[in-house]
C-alpha atoms as a PDB file:
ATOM      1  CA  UNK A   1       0.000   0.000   0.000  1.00  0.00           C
ATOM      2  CA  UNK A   2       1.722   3.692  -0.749  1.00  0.00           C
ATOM      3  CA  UNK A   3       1.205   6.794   1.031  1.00  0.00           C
ATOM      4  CA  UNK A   4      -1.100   8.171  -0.946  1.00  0.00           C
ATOM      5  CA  UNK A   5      -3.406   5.277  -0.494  1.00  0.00           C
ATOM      6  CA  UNK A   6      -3.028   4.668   3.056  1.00  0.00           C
ATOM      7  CA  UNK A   7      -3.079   8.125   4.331  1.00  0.00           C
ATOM      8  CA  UNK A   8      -5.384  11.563   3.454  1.00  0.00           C
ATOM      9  CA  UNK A   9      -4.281  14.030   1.857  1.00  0.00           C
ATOM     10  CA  UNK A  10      -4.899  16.331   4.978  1.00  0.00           C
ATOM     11  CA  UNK A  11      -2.341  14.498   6.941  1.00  0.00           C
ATOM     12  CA  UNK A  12       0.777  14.765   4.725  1.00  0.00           C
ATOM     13  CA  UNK A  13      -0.417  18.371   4.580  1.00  0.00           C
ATOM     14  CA  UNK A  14      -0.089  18.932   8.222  1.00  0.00           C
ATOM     15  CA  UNK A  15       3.109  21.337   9.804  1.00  0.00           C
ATOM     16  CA  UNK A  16       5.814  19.635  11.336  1.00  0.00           C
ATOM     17  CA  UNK A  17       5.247  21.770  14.757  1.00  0.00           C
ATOM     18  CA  UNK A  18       1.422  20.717  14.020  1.00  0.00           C
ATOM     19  CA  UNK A  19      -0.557  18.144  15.577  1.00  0.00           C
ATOM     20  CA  UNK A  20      -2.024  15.276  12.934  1.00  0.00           C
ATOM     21  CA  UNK A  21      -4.745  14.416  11.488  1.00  0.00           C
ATOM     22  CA  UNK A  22      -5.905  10.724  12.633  1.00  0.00           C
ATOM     23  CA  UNK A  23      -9.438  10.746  11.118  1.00  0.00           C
ATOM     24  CA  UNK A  24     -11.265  12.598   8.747  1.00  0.00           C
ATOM     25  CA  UNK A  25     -14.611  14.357   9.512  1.00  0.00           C
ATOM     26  CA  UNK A  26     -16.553  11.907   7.444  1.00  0.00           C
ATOM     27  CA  UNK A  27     -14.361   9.137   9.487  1.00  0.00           C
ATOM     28  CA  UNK A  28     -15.532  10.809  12.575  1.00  0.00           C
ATOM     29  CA  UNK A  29     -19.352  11.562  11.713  1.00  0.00           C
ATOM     30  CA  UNK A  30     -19.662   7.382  11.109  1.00  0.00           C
ATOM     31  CA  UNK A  31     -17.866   6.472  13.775  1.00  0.00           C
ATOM     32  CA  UNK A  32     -20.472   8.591  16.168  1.00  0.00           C
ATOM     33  CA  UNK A  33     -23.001   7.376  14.103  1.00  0.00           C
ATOM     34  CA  UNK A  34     -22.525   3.688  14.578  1.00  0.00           C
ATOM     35  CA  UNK A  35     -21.842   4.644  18.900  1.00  0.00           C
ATOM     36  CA  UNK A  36     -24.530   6.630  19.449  1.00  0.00           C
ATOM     37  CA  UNK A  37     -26.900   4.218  17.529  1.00  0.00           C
ATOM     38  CA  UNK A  38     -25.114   1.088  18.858  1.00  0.00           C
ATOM     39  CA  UNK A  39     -26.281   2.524  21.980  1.00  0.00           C
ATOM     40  CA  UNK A  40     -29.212   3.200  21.525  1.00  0.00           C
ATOM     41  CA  UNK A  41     -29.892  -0.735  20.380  1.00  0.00           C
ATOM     42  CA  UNK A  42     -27.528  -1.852  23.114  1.00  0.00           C
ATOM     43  CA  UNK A  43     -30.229   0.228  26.202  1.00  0.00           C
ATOM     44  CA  UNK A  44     -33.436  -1.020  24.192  1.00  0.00           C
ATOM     45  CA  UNK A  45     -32.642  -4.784  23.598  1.00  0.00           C
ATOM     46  CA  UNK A  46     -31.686  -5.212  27.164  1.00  0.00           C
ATOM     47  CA  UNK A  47     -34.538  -4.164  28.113  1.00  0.00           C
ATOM     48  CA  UNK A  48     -36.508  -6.430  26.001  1.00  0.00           C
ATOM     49  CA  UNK A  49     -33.840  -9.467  27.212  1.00  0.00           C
ATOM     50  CA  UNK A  50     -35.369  -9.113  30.566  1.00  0.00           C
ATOM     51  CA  UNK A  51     -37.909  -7.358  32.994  1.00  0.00           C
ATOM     52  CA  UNK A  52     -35.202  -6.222  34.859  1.00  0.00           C
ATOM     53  CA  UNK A  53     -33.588  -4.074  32.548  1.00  0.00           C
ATOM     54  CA  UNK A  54     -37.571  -2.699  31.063  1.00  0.00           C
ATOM     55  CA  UNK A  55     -36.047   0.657  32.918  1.00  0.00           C
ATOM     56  CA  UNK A  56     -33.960   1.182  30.099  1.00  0.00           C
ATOM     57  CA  UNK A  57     -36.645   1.223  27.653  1.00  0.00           C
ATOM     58  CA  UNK A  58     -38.720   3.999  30.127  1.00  0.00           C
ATOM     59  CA  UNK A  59     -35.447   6.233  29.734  1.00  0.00           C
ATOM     60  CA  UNK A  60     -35.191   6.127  26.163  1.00  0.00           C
ATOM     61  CA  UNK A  61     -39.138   6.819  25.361  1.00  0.00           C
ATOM     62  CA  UNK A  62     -40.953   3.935  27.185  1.00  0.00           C
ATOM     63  CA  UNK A  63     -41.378   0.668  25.386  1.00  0.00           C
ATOM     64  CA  UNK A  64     -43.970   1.007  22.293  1.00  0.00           C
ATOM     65  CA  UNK A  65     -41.409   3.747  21.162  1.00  0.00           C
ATOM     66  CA  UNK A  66     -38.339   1.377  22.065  1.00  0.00           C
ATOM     67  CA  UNK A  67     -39.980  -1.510  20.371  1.00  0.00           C
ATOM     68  CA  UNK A  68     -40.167   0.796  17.136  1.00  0.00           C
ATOM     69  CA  UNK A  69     -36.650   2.456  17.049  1.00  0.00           C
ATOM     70  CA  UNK A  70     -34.628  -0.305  18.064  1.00  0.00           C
ATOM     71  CA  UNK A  71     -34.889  -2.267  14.354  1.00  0.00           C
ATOM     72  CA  UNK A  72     -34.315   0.528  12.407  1.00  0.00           C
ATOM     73  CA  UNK A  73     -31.317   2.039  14.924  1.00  0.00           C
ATOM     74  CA  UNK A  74     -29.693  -1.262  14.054  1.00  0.00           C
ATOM     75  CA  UNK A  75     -30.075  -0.365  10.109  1.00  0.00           C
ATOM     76  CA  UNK A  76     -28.493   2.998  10.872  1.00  0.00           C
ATOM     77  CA  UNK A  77     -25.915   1.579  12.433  1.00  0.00           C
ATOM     78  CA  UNK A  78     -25.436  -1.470  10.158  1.00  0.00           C
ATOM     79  CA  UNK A  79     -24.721   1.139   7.390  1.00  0.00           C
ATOM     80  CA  UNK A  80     -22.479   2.909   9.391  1.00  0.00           C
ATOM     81  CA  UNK A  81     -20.397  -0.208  10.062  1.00  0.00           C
ATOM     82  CA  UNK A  82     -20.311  -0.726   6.591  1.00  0.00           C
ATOM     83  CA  UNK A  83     -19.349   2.440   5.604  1.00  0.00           C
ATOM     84  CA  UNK A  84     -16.479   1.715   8.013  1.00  0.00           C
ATOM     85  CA  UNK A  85     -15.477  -1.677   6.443  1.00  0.00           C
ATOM     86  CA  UNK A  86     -15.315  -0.163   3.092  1.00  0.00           C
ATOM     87  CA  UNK A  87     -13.187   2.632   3.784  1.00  0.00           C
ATOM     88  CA  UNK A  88     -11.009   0.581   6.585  1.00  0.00           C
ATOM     89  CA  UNK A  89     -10.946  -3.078   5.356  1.00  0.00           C
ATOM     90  CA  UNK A  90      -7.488  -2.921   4.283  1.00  0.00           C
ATOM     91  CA  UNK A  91      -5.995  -1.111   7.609  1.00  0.00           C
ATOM     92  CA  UNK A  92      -7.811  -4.143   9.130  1.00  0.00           C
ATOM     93  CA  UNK A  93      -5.625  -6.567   7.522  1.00  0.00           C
ATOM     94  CA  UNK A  94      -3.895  -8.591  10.294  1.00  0.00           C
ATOM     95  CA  UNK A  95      -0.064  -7.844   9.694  1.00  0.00           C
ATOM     96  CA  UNK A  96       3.615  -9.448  11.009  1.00  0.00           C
ATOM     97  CA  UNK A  97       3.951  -6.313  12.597  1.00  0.00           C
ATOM     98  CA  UNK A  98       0.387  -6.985  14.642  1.00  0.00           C
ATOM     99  CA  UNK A  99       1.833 -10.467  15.669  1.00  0.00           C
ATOM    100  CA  UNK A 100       5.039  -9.469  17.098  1.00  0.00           C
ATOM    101  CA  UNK A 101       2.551  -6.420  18.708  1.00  0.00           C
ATOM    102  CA  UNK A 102       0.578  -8.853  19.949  1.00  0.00           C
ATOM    103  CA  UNK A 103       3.297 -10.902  21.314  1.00  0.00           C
ATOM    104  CA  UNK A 104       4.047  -8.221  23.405  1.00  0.00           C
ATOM    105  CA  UNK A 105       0.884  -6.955  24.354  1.00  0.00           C
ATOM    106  CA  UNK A 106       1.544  -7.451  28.509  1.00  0.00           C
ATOM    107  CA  UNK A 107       3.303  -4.061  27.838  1.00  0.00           C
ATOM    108  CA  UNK A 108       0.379  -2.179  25.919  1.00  0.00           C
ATOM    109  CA  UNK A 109      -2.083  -3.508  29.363  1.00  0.00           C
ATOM    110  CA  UNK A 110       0.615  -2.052  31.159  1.00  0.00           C
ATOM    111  CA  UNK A 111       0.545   1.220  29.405  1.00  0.00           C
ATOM    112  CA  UNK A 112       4.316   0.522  28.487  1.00  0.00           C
ATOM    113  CA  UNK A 113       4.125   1.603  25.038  1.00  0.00           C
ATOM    114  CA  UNK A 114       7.740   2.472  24.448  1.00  0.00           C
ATOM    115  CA  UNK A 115       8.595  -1.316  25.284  1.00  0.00           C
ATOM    116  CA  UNK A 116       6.129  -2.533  22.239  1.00  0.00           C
ATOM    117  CA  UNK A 117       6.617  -3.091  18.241  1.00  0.00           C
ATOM    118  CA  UNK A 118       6.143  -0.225  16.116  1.00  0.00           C
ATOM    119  CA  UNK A 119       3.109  -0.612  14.295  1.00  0.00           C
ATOM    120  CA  UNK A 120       0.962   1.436  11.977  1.00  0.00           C
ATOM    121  CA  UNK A 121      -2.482   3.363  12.345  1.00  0.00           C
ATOM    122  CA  UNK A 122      -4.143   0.533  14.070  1.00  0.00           C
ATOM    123  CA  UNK A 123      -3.327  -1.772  16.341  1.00  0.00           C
ATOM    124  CA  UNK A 124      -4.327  -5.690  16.786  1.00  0.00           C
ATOM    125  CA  UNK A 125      -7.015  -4.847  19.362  1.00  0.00           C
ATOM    126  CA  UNK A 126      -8.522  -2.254  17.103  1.00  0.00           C
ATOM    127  CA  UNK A 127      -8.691  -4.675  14.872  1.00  0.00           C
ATOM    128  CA  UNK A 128     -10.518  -7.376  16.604  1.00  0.00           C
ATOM    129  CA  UNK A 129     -13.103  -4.640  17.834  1.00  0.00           C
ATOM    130  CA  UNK A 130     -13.454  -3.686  14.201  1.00  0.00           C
ATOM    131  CA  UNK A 131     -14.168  -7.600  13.076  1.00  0.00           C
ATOM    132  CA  UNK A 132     -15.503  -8.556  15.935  1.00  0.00           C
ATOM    133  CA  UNK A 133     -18.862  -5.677  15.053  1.00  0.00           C
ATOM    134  CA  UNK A 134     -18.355  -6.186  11.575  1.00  0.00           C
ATOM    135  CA  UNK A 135     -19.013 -10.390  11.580  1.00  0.00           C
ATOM    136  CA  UNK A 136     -21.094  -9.256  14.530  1.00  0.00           C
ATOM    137  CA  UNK A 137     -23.512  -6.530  12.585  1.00  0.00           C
ATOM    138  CA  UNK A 138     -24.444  -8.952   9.788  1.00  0.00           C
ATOM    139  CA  UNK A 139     -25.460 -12.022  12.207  1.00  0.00           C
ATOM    140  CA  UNK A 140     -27.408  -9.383  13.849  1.00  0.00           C
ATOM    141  CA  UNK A 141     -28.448  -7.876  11.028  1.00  0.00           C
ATOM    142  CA  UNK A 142     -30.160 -11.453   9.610  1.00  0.00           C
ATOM    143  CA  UNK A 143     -31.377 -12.824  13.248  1.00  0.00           C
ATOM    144  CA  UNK A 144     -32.486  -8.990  14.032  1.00  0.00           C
ATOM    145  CA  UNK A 145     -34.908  -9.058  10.243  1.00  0.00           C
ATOM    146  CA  UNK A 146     -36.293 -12.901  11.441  1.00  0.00           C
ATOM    147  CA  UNK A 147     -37.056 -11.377  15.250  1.00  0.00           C
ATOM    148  CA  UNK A 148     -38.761  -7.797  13.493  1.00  0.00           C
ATOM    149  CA  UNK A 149     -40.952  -9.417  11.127  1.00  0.00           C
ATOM    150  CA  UNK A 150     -41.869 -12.772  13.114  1.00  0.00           C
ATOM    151  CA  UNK A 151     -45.255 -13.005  12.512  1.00  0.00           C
ATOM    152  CA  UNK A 152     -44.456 -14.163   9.300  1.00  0.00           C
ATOM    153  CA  UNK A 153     -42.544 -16.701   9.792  1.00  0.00           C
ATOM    154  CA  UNK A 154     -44.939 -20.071   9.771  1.00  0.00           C
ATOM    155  CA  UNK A 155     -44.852 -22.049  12.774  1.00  0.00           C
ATOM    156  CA  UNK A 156     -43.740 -25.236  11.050  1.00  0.00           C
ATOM    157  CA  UNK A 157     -40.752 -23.100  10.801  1.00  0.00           C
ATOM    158  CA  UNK A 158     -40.601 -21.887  14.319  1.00  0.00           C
ATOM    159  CA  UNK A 159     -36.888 -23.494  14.944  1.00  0.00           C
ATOM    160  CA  UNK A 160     -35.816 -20.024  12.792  1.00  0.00           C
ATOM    161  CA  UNK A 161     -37.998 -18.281  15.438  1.00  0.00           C
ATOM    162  CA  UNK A 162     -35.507 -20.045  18.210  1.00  0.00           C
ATOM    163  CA  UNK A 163     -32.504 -19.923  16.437  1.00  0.00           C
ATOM    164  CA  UNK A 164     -33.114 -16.203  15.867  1.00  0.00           C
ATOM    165  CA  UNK A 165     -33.578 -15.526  19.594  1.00  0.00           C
ATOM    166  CA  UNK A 166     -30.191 -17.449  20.523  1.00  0.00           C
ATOM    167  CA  UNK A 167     -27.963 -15.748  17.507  1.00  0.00           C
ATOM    168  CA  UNK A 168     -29.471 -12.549  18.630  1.00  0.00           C
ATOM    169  CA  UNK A 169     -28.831 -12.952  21.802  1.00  0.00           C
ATOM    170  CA  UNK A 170     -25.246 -14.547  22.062  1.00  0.00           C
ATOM    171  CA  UNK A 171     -23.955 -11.862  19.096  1.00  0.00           C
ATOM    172  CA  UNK A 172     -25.205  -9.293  21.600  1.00  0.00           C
ATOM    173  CA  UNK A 173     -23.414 -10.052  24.550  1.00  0.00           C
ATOM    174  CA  UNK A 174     -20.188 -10.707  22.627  1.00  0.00           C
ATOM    175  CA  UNK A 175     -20.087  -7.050  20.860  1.00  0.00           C
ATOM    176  CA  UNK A 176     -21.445  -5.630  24.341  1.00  0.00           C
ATOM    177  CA  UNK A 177     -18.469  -7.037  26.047  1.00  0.00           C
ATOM    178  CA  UNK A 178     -16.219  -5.877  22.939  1.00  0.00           C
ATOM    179  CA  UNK A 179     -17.813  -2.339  23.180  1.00  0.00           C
ATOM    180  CA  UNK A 180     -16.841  -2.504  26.781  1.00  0.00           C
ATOM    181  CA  UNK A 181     -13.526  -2.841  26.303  1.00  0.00           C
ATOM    182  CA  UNK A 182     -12.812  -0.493  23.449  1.00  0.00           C
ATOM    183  CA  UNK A 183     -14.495   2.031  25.435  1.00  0.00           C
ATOM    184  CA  UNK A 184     -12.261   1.505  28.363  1.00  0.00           C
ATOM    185  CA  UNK A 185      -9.392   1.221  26.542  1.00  0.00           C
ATOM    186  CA  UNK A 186     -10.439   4.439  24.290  1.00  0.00           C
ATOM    187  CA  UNK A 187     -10.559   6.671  27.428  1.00  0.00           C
ATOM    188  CA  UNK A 188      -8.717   5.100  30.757  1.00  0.00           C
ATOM    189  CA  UNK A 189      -5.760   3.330  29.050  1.00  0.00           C
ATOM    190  CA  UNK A 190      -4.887   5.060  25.814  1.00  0.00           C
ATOM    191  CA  UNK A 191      -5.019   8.675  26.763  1.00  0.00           C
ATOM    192  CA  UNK A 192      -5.466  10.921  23.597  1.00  0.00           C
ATOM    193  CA  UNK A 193      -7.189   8.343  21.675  1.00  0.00           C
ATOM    194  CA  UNK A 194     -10.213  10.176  22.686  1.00  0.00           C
ATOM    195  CA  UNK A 195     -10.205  13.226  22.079  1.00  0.00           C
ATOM    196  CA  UNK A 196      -8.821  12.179  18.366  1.00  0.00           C
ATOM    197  CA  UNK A 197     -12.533  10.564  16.925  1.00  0.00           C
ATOM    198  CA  UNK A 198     -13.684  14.249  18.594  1.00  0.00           C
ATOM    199  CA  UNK A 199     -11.039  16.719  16.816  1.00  0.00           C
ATOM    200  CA  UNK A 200      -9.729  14.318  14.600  1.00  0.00           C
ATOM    201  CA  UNK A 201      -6.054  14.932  15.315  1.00  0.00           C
ATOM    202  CA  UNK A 202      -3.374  13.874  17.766  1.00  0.00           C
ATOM    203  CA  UNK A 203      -0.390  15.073  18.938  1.00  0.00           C
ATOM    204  CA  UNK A 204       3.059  14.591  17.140  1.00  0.00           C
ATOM    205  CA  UNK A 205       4.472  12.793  20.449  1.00  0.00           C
ATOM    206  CA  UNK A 206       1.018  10.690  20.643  1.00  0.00           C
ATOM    207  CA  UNK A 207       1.421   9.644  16.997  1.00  0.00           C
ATOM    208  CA  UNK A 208       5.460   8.443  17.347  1.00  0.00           C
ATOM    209  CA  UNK A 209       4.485   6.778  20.601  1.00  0.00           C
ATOM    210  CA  UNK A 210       1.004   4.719  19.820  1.00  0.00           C
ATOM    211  CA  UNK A 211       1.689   4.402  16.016  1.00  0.00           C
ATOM    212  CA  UNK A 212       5.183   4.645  15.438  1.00  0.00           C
ATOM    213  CA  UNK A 213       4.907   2.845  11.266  1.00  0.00           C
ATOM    214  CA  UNK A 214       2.027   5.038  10.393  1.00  0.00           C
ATOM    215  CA  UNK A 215       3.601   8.515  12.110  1.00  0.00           C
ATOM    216  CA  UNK A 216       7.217   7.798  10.370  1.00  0.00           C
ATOM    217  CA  UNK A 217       5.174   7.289   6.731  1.00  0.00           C
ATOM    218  CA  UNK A 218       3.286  10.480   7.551  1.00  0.00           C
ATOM    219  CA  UNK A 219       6.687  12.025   7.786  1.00  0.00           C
ATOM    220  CA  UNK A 220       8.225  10.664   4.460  1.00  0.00           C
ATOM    221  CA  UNK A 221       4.611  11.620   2.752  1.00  0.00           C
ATOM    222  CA  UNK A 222       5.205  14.969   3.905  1.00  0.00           C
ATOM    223  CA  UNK A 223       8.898  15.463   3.217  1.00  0.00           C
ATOM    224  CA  UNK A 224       7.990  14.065  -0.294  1.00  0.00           C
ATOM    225  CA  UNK A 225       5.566  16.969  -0.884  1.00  0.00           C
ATOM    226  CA  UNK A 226       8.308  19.381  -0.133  1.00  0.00           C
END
């Protein structure tokens, strides 16, 4: 992959003194729009999992409303996550550099991030987030369509009823525990890594340190537009 592939335009146009672009505003716009709607789906469907979580329903417009936003929140953010996959698929690629980062990865829990592998603008983590809601988003996706339009789904054919409920449910709970953690590690662990799907850039030191590869082929983009 060149430069001019892999990177924007924008950030082989940044200042050396400057801070860099990490994501572009259309980056940024899909990535809120597949959280905030991923969210939205996350509050609603536990509160149709079980009477104990119905609260969550009341908070977000009570349960009729819930029942009728939830479906097509999950389209909005099925796009979204698409979009993502289209533009991303090849930073996704699993790498040599992501196994020797991954070999190492006691550091990056550690927040020792000088003692890891240089890698480029993702790392191996990021990575399984991304295809763990991408593979995640289409099972939903086909068990979510089954579960919306039920009713017409004959009851000689019910086992699709069950099997909907159980892919549903189990896909769920996976990219719930997935969204946990990239959350977590978003904010708490990786300092900076929030603020960049906000502004869109990082600092110079923030790049070199996290994303060594992709900060040193920012640098040779730029010196080659010089």
């Amino acid at each position: 992959m060149n430069v001019s592939e892999a990177i924007p335009s924008s950030h082989t146009a940044a200042k050396t003194a400057g801070p860099v672009l990490r994501y572009t505003l259309t980056e940024r716009i899909h990535h809120w729009i597949a959280a905030l709607t991923y969210i939205y789906c996350l509050l609603t469907g536990l509160a149709f999992w079980s009477p104990y979580l119905f609260w969550m329903a009341v908070i977000v417009g009570g349960g009729a409303a819930a029942r009728f936003w939830h479906p097509w929140s999950g389209l909005f953010f099925t796009a979204s996550v698409f979009w993502m996959y289209k533009v991303w698929r090849k930073d996704m690629l699993t790498t040599d550099a992501d196994r020797a980062w991954w070999k190492a990865v006691q550091n990056y829990i550690r927040n020792e991030d000088q003692n890891l592998p240089p890698i480029w603008r993702f790392n191996l983590g990021q990575k399984m987030f991304f295809w763990l809601m991408f593979y995640g988003v289409i099972l939903l996706l086909l068990s979510g369509i089954a579960l919306w339009f039920v009713e017409s789904i004959p009851w000689s054919l019910r086992w699709v009823r069950y099997l909907a409920i159980a892919v549903h449910v189990a896909v769920a709970l996976a990219t719930i525990g997935g969204f946990i953690i990239h959350v977590y590690m978003g904010t708490a662990m990786e300092r900076g890594a929030f603020g960049s799907v906000i502004r869109g850039d990082v600092s110079r030191a923030w790049a070199d340190k996290h994303h060594h590869t992709w900060y040193e082929q920012i640098l040779r983009g730029s010196a080659a537009r010089k």
